[in-house]
N, C-alpha and C. Protein backbone atom coordinates (compact mmCIF):
# COMPACT_ATOMS: atom_id res chain seq x y z
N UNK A 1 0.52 9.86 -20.17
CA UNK A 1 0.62 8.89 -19.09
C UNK A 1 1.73 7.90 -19.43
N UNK A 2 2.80 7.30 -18.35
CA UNK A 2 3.82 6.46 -18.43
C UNK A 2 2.93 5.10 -18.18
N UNK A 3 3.97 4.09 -18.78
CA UNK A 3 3.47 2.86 -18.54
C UNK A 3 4.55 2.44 -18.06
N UNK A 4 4.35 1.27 -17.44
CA UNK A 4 5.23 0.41 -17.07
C UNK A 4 4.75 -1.11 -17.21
N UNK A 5 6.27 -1.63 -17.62
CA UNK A 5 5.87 -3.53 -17.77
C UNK A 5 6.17 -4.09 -16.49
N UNK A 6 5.15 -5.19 -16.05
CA UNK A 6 5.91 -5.94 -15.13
C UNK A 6 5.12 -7.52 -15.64
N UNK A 7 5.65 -8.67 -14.62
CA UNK A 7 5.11 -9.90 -15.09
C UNK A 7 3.67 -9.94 -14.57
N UNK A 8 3.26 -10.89 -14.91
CA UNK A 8 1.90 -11.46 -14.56
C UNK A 8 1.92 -11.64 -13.05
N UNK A 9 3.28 -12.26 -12.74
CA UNK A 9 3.01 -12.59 -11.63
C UNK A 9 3.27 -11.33 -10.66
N UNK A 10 3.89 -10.82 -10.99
CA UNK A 10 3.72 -9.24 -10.18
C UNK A 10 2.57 -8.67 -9.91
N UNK A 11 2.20 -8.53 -11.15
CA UNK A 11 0.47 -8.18 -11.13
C UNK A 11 -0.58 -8.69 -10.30
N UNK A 12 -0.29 -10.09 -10.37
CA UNK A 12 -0.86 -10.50 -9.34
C UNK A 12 -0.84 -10.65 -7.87
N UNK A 13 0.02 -10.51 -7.34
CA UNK A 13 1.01 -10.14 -6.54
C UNK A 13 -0.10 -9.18 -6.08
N UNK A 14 0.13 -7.53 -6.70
CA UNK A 14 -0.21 -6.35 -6.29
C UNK A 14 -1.33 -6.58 -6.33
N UNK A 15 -2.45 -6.84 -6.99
CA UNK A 15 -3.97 -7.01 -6.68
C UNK A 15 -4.78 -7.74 -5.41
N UNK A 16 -3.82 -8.89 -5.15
CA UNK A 16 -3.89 -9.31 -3.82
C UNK A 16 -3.55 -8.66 -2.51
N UNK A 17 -2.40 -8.33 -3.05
CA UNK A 17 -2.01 -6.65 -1.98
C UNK A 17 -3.21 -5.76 -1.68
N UNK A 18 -3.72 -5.26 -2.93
CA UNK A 18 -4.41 -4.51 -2.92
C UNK A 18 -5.90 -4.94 -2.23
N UNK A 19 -6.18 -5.98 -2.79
CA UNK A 19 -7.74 -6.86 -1.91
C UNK A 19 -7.49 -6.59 -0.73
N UNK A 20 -6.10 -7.07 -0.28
CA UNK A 20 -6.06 -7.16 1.42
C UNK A 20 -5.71 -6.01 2.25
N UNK A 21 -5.55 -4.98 1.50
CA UNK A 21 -5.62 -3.64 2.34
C UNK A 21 -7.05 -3.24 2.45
N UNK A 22 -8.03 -3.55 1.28
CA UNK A 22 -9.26 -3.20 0.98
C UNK A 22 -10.11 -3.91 2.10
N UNK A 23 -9.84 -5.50 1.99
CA UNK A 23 -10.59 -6.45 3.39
C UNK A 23 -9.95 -5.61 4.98
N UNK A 24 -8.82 -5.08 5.37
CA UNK A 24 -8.67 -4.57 6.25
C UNK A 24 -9.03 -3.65 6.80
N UNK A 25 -9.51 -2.32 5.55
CA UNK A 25 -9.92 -1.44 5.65
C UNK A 25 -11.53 -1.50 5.99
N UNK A 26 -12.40 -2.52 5.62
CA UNK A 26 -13.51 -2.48 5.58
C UNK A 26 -13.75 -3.09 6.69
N UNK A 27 -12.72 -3.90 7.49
CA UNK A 27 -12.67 -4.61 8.72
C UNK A 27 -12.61 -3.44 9.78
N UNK A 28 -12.35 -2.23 9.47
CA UNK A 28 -11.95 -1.28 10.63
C UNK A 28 -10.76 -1.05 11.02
N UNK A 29 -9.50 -1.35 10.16
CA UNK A 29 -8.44 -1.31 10.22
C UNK A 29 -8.23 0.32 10.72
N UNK A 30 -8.89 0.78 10.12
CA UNK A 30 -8.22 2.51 10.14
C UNK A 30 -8.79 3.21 11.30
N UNK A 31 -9.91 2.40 12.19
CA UNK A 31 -10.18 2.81 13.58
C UNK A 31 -9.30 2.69 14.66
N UNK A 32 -8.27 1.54 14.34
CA UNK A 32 -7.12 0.77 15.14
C UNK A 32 -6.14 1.42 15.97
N UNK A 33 -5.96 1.46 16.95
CA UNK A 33 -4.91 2.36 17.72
C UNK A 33 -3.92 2.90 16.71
N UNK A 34 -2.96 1.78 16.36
CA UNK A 34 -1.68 1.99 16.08
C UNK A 34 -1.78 2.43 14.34
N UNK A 35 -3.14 2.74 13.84
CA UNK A 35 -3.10 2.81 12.57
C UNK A 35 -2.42 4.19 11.95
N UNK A 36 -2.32 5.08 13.16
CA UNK A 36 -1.32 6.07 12.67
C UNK A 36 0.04 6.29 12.40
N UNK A 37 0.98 4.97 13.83
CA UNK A 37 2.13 4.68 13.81
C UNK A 37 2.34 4.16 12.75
N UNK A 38 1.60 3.25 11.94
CA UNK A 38 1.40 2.48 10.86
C UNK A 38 1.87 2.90 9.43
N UNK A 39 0.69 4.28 9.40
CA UNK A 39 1.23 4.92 8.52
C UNK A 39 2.25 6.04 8.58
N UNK A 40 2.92 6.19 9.23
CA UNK A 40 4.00 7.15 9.38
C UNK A 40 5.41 6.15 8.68
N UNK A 41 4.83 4.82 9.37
CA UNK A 41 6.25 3.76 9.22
C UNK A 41 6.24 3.92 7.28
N UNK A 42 4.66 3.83 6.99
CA UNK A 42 4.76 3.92 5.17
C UNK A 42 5.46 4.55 4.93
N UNK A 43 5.10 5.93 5.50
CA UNK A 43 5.55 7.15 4.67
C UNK A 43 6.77 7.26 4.60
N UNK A 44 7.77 6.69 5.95
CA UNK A 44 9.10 6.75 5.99
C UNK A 44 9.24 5.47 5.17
N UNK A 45 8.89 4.43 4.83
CA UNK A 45 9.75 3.88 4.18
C UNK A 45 9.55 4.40 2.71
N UNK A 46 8.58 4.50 2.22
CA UNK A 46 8.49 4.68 0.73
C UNK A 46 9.22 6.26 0.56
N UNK A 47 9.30 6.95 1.70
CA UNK A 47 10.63 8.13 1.28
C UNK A 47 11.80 7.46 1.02
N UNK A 48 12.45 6.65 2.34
CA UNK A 48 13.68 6.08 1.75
C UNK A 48 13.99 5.57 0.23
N UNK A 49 12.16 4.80 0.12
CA UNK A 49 12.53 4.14 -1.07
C UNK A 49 12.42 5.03 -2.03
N UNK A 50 12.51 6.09 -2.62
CA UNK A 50 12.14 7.19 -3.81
C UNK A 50 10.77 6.69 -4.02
N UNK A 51 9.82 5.97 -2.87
CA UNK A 51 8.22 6.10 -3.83
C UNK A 51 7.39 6.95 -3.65
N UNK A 52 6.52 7.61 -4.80
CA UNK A 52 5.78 8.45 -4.75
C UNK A 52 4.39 8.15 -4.21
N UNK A 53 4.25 8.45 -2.95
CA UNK A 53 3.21 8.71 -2.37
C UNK A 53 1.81 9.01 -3.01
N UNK A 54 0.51 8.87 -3.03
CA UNK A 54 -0.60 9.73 -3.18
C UNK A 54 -0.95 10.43 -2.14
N UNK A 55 -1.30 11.54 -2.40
CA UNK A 55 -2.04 12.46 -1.50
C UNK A 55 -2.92 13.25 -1.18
């Protein structure tokens, strides 16, 4: 497994990220009309960006 360094404050950063996809999701986010346009927009950007997706 790779590691990677980042700051604290990054870290924190992403965990809050992460809470607030989690509060959205549990809100019914993913019932939402546009939650498909939504994720298509991800997928195209994190292609542009070289990020690796889960799937």
């Amino acid at each position: 497994m790779e590691t990677v360094t980042i700051t604290k404050e990054e870290h924190q950063r992403l965990l809050r990220a992460e809470v607030w996809v989690d509060a959205l999701e549990a809100a019914g986010v993913d019932n939402w009309e546009g939650c498909a346009e939504a994720a298509q927009i991800y997928r195209e950007f994190c292609e542009e960006e070289g990020l690796l997706l889960d799937e």
